[in-house]
C-alpha atoms as a PDB file:
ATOM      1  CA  UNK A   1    -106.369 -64.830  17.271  1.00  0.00           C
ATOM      2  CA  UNK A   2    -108.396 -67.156  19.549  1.00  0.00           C
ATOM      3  CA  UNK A   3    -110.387 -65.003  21.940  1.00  0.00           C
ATOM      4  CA  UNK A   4    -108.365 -67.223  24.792  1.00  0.00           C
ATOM      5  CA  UNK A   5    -105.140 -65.486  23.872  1.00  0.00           C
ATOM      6  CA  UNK A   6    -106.617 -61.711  23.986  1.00  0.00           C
ATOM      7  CA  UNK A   7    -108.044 -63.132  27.857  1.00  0.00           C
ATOM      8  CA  UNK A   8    -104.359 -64.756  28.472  1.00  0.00           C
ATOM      9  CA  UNK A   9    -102.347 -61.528  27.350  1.00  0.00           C
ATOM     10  CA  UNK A  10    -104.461 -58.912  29.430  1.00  0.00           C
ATOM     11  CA  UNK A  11    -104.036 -61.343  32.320  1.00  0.00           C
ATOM     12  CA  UNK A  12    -100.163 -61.241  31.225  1.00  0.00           C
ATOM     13  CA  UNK A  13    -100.471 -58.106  31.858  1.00  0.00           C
ATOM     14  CA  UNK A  14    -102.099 -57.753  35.069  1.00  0.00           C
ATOM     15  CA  UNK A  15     -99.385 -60.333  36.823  1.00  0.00           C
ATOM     16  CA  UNK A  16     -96.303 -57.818  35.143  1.00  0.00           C
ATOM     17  CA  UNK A  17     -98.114 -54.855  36.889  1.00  0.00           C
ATOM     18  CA  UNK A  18     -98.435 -56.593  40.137  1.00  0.00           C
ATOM     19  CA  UNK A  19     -94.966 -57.566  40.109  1.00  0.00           C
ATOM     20  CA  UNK A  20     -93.511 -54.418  38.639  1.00  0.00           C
ATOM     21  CA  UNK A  21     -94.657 -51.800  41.983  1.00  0.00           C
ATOM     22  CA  UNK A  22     -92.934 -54.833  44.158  1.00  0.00           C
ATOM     23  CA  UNK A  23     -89.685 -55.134  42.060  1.00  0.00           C
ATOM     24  CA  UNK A  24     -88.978 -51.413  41.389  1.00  0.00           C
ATOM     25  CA  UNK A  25     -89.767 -50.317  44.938  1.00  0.00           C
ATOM     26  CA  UNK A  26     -86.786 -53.200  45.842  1.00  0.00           C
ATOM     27  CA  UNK A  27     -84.492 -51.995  43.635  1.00  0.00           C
ATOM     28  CA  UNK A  28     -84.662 -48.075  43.987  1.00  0.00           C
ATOM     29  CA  UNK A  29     -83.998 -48.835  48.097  1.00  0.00           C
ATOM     30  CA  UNK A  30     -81.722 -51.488  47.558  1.00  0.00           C
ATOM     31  CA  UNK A  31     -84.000 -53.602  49.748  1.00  0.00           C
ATOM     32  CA  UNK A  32     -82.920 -57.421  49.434  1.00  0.00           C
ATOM     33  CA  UNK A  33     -80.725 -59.827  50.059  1.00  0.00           C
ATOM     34  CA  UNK A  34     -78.414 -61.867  48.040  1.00  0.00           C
ATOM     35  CA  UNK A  35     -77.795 -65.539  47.405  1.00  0.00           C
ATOM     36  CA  UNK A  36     -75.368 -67.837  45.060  1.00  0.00           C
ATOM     37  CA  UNK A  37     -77.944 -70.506  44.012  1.00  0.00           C
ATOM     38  CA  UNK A  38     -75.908 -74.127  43.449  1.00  0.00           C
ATOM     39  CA  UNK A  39     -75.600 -73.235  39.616  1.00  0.00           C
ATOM     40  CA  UNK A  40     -72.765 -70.622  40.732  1.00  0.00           C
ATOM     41  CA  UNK A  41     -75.942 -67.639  39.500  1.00  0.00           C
ATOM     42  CA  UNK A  42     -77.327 -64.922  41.532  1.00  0.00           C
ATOM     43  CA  UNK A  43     -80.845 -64.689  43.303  1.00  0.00           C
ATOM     44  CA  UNK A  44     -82.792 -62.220  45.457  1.00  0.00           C
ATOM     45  CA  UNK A  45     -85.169 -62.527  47.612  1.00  0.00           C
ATOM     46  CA  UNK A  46     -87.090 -60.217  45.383  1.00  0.00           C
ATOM     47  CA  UNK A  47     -86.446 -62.764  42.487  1.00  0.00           C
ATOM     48  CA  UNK A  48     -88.739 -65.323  44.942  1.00  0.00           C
ATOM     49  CA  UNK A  49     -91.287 -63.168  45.962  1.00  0.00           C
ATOM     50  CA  UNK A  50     -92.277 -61.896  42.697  1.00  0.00           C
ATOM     51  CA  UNK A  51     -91.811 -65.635  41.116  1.00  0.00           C
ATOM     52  CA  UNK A  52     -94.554 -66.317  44.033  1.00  0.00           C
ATOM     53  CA  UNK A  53     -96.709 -63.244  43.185  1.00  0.00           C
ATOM     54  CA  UNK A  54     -97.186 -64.641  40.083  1.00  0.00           C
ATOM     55  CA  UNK A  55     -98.389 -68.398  41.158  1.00  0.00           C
ATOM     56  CA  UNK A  56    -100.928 -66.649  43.539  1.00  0.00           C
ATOM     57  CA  UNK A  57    -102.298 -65.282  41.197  1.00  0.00           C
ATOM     58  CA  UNK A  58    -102.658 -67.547  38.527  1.00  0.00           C
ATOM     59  CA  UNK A  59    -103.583 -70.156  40.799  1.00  0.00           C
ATOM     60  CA  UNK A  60    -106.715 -68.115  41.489  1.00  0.00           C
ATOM     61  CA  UNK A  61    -107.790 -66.879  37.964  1.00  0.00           C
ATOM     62  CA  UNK A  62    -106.166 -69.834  35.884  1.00  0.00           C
ATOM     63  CA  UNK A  63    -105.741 -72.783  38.837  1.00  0.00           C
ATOM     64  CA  UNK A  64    -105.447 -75.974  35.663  1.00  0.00           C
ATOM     65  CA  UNK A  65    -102.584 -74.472  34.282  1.00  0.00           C
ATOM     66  CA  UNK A  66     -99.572 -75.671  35.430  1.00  0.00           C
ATOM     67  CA  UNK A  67     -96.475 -73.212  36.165  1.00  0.00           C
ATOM     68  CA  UNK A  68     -92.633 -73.086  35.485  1.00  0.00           C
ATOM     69  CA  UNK A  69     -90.620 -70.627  37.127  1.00  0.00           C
ATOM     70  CA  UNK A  70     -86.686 -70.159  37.208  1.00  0.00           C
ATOM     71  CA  UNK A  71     -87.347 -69.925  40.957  1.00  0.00           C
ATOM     72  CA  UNK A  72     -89.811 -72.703  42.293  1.00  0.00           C
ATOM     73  CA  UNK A  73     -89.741 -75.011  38.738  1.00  0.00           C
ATOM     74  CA  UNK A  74     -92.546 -76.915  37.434  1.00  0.00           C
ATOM     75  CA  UNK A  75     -96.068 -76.825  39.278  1.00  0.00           C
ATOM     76  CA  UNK A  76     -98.847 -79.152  37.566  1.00  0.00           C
ATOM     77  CA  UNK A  77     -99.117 -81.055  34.436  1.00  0.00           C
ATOM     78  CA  UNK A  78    -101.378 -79.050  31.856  1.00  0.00           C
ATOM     79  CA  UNK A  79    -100.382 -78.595  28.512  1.00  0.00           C
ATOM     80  CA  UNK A  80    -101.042 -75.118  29.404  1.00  0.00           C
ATOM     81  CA  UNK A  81     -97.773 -73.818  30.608  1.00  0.00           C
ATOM     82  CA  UNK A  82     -96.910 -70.196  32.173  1.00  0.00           C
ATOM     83  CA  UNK A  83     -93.397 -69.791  32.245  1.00  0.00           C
ATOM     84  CA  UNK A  84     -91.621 -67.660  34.252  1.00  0.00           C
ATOM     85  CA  UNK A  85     -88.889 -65.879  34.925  1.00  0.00           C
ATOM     86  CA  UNK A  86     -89.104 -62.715  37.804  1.00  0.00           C
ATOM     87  CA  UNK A  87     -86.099 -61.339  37.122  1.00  0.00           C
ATOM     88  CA  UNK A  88     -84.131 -61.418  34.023  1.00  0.00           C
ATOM     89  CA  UNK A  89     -80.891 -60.102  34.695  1.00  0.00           C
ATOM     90  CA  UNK A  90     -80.693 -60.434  38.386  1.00  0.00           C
ATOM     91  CA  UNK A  91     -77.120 -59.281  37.866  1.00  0.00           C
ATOM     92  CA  UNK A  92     -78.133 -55.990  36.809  1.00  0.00           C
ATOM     93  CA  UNK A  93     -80.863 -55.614  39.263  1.00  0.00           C
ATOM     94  CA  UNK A  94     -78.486 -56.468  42.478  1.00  0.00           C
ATOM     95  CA  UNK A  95     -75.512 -53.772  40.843  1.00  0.00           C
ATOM     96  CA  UNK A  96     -78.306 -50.765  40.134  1.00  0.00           C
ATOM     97  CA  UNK A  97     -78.441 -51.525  36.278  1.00  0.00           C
ATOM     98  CA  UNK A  98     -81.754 -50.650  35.575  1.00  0.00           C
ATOM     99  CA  UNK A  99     -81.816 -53.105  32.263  1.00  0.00           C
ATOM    100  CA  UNK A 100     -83.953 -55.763  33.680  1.00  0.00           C
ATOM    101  CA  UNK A 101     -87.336 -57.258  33.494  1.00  0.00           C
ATOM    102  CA  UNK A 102     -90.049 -59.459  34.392  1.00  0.00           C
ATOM    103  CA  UNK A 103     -90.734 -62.049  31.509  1.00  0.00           C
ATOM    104  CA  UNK A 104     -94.177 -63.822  31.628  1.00  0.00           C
ATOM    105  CA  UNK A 105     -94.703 -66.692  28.560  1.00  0.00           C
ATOM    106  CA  UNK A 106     -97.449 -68.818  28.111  1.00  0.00           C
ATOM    107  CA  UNK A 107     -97.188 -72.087  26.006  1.00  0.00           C
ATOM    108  CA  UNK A 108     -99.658 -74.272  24.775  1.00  0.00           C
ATOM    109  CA  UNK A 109     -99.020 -77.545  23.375  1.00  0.00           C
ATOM    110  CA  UNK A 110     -95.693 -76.787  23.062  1.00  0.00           C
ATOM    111  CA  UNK A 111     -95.959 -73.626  21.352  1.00  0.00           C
ATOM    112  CA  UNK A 112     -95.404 -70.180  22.887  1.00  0.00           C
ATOM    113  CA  UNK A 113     -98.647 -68.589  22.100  1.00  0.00           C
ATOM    114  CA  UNK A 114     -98.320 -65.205  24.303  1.00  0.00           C
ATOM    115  CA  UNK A 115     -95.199 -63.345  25.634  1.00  0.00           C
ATOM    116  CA  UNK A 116     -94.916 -60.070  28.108  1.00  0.00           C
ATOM    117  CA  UNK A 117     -91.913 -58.649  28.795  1.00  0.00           C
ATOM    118  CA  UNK A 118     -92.126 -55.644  31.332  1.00  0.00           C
ATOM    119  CA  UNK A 119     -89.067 -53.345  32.253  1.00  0.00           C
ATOM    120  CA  UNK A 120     -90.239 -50.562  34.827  1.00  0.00           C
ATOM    121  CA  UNK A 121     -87.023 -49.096  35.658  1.00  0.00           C
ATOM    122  CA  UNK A 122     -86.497 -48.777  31.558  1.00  0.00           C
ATOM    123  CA  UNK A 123     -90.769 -47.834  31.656  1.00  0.00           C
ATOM    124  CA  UNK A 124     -90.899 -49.999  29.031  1.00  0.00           C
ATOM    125  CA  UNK A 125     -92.827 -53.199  28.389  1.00  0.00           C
ATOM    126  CA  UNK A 126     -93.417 -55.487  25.227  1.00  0.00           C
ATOM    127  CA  UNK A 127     -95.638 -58.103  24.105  1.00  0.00           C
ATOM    128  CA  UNK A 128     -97.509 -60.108  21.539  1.00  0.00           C
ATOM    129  CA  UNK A 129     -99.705 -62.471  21.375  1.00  0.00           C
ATOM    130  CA  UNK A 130    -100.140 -65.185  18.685  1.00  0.00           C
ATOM    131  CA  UNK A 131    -100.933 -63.931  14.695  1.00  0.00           C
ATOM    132  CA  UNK A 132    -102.262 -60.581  17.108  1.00  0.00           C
ATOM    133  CA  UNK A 133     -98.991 -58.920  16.244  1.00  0.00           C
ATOM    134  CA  UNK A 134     -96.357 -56.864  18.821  1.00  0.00           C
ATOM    135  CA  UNK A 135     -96.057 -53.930  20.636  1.00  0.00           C
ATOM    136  CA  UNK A 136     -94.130 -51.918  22.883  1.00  0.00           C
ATOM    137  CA  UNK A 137     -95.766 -49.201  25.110  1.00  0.00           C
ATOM    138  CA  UNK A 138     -96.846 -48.461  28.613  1.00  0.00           C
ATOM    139  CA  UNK A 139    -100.245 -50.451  28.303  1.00  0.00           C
ATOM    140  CA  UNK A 140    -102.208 -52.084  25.692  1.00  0.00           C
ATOM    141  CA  UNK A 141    -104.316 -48.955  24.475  1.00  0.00           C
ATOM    142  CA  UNK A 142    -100.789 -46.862  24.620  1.00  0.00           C
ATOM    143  CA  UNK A 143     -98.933 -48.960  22.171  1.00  0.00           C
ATOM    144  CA  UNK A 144     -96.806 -48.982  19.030  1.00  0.00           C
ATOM    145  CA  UNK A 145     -96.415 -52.129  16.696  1.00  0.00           C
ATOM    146  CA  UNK A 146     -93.008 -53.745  16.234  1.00  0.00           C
ATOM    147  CA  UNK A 147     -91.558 -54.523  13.028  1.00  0.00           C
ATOM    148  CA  UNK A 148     -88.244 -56.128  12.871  1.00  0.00           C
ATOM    149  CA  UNK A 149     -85.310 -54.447  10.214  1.00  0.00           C
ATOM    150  CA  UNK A 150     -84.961 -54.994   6.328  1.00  0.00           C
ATOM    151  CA  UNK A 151     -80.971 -55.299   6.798  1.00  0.00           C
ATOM    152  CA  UNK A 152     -79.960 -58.013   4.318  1.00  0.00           C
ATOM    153  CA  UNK A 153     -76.008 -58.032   5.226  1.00  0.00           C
ATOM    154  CA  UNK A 154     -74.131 -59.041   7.798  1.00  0.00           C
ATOM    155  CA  UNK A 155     -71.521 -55.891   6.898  1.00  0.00           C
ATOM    156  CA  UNK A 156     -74.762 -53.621   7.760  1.00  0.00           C
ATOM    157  CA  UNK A 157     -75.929 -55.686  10.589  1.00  0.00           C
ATOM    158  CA  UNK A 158     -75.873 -55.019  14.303  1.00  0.00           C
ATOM    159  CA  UNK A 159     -75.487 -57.716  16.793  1.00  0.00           C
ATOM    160  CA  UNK A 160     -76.621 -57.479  20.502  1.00  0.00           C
ATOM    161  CA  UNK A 161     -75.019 -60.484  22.983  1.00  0.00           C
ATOM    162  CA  UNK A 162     -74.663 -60.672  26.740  1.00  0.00           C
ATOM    163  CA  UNK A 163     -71.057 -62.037  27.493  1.00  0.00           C
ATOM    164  CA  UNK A 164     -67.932 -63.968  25.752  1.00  0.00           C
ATOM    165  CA  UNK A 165     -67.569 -66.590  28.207  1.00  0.00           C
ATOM    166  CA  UNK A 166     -70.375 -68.259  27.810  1.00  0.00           C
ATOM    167  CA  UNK A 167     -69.051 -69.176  23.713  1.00  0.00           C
ATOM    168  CA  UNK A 168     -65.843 -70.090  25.154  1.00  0.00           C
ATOM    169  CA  UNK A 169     -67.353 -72.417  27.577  1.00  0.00           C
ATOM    170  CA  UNK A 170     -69.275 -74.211  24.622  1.00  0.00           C
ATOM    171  CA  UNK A 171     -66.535 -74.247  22.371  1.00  0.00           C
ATOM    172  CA  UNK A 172     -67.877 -71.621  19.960  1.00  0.00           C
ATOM    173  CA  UNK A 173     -65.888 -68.699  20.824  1.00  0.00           C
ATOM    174  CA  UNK A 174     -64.013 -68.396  17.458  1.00  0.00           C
ATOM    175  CA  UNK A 175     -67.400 -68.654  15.148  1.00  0.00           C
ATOM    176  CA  UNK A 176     -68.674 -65.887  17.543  1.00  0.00           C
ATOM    177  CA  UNK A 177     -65.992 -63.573  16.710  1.00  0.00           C
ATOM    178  CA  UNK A 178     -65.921 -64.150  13.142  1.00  0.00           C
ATOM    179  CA  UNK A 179     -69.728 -62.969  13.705  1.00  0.00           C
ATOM    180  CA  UNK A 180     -69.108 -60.160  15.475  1.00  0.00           C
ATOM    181  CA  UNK A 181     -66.559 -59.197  13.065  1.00  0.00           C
ATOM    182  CA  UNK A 182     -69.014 -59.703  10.333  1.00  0.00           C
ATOM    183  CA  UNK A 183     -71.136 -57.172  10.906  1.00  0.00           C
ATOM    184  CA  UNK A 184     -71.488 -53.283  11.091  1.00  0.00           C
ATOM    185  CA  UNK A 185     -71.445 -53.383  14.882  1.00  0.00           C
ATOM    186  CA  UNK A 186     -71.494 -55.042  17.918  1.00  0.00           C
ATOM    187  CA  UNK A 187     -72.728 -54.354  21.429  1.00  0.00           C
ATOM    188  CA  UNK A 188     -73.702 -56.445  24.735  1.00  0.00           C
ATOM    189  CA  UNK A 189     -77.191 -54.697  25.507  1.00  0.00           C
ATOM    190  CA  UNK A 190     -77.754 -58.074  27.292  1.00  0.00           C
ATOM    191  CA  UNK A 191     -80.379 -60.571  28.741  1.00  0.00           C
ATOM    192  CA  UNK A 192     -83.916 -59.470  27.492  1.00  0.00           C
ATOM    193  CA  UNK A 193     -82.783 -56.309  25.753  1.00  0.00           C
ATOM    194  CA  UNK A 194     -80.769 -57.486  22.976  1.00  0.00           C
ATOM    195  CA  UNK A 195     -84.106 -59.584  21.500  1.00  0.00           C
ATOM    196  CA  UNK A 196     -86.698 -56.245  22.125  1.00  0.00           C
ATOM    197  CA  UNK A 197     -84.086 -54.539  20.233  1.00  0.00           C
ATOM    198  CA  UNK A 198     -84.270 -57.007  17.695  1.00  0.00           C
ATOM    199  CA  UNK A 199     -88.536 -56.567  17.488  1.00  0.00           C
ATOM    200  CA  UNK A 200     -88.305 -53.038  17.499  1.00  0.00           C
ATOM    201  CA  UNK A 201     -85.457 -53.242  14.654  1.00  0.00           C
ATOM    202  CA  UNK A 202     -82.727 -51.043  16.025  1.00  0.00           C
ATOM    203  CA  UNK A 203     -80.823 -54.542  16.313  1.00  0.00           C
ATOM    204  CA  UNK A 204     -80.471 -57.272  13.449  1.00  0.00           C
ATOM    205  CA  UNK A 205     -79.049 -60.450  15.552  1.00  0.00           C
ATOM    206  CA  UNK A 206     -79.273 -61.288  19.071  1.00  0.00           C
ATOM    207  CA  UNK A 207     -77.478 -64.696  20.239  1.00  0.00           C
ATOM    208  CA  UNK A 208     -76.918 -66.354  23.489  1.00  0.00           C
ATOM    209  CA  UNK A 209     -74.806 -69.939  23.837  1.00  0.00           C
ATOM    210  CA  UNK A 210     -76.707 -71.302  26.536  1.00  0.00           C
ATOM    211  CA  UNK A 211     -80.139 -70.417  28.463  1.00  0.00           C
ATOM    212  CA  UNK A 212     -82.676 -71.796  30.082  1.00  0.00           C
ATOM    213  CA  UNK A 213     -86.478 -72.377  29.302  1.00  0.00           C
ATOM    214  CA  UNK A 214     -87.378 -69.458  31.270  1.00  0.00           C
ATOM    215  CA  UNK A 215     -84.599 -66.873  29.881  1.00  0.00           C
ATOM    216  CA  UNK A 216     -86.724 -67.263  26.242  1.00  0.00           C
ATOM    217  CA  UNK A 217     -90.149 -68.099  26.345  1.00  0.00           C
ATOM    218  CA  UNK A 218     -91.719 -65.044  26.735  1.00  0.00           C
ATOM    219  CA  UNK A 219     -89.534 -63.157  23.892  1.00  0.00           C
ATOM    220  CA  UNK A 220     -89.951 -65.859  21.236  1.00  0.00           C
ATOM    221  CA  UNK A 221     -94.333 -64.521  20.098  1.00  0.00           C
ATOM    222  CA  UNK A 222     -92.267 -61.057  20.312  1.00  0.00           C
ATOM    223  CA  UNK A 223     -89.883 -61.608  17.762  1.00  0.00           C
ATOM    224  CA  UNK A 224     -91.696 -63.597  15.802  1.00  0.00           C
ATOM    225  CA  UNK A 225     -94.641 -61.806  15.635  1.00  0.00           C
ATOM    226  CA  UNK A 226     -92.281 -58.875  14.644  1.00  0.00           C
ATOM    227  CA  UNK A 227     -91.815 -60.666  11.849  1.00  0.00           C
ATOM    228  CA  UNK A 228     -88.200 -62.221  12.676  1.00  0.00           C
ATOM    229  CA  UNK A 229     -87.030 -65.550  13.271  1.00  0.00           C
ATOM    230  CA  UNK A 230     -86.407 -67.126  17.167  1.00  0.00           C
ATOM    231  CA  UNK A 231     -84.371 -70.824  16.906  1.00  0.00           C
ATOM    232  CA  UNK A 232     -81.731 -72.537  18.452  1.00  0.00           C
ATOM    233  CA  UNK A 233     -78.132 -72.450  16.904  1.00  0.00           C
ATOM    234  CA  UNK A 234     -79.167 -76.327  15.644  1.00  0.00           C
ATOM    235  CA  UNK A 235     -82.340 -74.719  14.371  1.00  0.00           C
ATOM    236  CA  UNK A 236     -84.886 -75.558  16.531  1.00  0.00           C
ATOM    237  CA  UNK A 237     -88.133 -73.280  16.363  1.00  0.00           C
ATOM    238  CA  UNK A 238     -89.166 -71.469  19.794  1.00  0.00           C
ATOM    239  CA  UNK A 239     -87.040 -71.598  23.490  1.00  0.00           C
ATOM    240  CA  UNK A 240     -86.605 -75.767  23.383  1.00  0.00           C
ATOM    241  CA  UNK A 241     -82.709 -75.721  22.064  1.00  0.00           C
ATOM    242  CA  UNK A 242     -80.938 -74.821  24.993  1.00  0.00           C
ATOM    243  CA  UNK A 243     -79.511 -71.021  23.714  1.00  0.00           C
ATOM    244  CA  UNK A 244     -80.935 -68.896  20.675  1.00  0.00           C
ATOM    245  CA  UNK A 245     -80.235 -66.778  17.953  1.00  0.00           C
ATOM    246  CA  UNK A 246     -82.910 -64.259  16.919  1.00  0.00           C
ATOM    247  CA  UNK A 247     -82.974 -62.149  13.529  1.00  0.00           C
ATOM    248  CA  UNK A 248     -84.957 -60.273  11.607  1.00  0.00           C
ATOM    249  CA  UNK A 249     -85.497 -62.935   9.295  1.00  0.00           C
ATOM    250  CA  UNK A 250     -83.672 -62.182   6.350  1.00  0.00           C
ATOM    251  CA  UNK A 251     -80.015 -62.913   7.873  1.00  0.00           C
ATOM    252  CA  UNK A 252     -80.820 -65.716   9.892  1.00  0.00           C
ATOM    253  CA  UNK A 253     -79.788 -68.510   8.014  1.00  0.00           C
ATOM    254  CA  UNK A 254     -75.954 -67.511   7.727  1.00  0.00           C
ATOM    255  CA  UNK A 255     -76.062 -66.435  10.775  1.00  0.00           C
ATOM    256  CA  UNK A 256     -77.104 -70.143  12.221  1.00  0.00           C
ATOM    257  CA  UNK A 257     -74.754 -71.174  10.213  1.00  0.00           C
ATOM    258  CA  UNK A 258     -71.653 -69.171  11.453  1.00  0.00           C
ATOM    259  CA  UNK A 259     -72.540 -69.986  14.501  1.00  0.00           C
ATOM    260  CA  UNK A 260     -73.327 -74.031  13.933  1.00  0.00           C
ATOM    261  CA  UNK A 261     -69.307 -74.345  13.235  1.00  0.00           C
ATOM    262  CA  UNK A 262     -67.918 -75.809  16.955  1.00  0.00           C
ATOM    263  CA  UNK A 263     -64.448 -74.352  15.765  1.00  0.00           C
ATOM    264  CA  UNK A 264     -62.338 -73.874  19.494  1.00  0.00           C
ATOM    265  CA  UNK A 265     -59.930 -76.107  20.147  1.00  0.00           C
ATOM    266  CA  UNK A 266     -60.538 -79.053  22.781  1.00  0.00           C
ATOM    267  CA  UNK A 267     -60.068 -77.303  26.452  1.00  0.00           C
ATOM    268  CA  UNK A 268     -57.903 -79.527  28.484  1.00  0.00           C
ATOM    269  CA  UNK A 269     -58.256 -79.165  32.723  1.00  0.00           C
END
């Protein structure tokens, strides 16, 4: 691993601290109000400060990079990109579900080469780094490598999602379900979750029908390096496609390909 990436994940790490302490204090008092952004989703004003926690910092330490955040978009023109997201599952944050997290990617060329994903109300955070490897743990030198599972059948599989309407809205609803009913069991862990669950191997499949840039950067070096496979439902390697399916590998092609078949009926208004 280029001595660059060890630099860029410890500094990964720094930002998640500095944002965790200001996030979980916010959520344990409830301290924050709540907006509907023009996309119909949820935002906090803890969602902006931490998003702006983050440029501060890297602004000092790593000021040619250029930034994308779900909460302030694109800053600068570097093929160095840090891409943010301050809160995933903002939903969960604003209800007191403690399953959320701060997700911190950095791409390079087009590639994500380093990917923290820190969850203090769950005291959990993950990460990897390109051909470095994952691991989960409360810091670097308290860590455990990840290694995605050997299931080889959909009938033993388990498959982590967030919601149903989102399939429905993209006309994919019906392959979904004949997923779901594929395999050994099904759940809605959610957002970040389902994909850590997928590196750590206590989940096979995690799919989502639409997200955005931010919702996947940081997890695809964590799967992957786990040794399972990140793509789009078309295929695409990495967070580029527009939604994602990630596996431990072995099942991902018939997965991708359950999933490829647009098999709803036409809605009409």
């Amino acid at each position: 691993m280029a001595s660059s990436h060890v630099d860029d994940l410890r500094l990964a790490h720094y930002l998640a601290a500095q944002v965790d302490s200001f996030t979980s204090q916010k959520f344990r008092e409830h301290d924050f109000t709540v907006e509907t952004k023009p996309d119909m989703t949820l935002v906090t004003e803890a969602d902006r400060t931490a998003e702006q926690i983050i440029r501060e910092q890297l602004r000092r330490v790593r000021p040619g990079d250029s930034i994308i955040g779900e909460e302030f978009g694109k800053t600068g023109t570097s093929a160095r990109q840090w891409i943010i997201d301050p809160i995933d599952g903002t939903n969960n944050f604003v209800r007191g579900v403690p399953v959320w997290a701060t997700l911190i990617g950095l791409a390079v060329e087009g590639e994500v080469v380093v990917g923290v994903v820190s969850a203090p109300e769950l005291q959990r955070r993950w990460w990897a780094a390109k051909g470095h490897g994952a691991y989960t743990g409360r810091s670097m030198s308290q860590a455990k490598q990840l290694q995605v599972s050997q299931i080889a059948t959909l009938a033993d599989a388990s498959l982590s999602y967030s919601s149903l309407h989102g399939w429905a809205d993209q006309g994919r609803l019906r392959s979904f379900l004949t997923l779901s009913e594929s395999c050994w069991r099904s759940r809605a862990y959610g957002d970040f979750w389902s994909y850590m669950l997928v590196a750590e191997g206590a989940v096979d499949i995690a799919c989502e029908p639409e997200l955005e840039l931010y919702d996947m950067a940081a997890l695809v070096p964590i799967v992957t390096e786990a040794g399972g496979r990140f793509t789009s439902i078309s295929g695409e390697d990495g967070p580029f496609g527009g939604n994602a399916i990630a596996t431990n590998g072995i099942l991902h092609d018939e997965v991708r390909s359950l999933l490829a078949q647009a098999s709803d009926p036409q809605r009409t208004e």
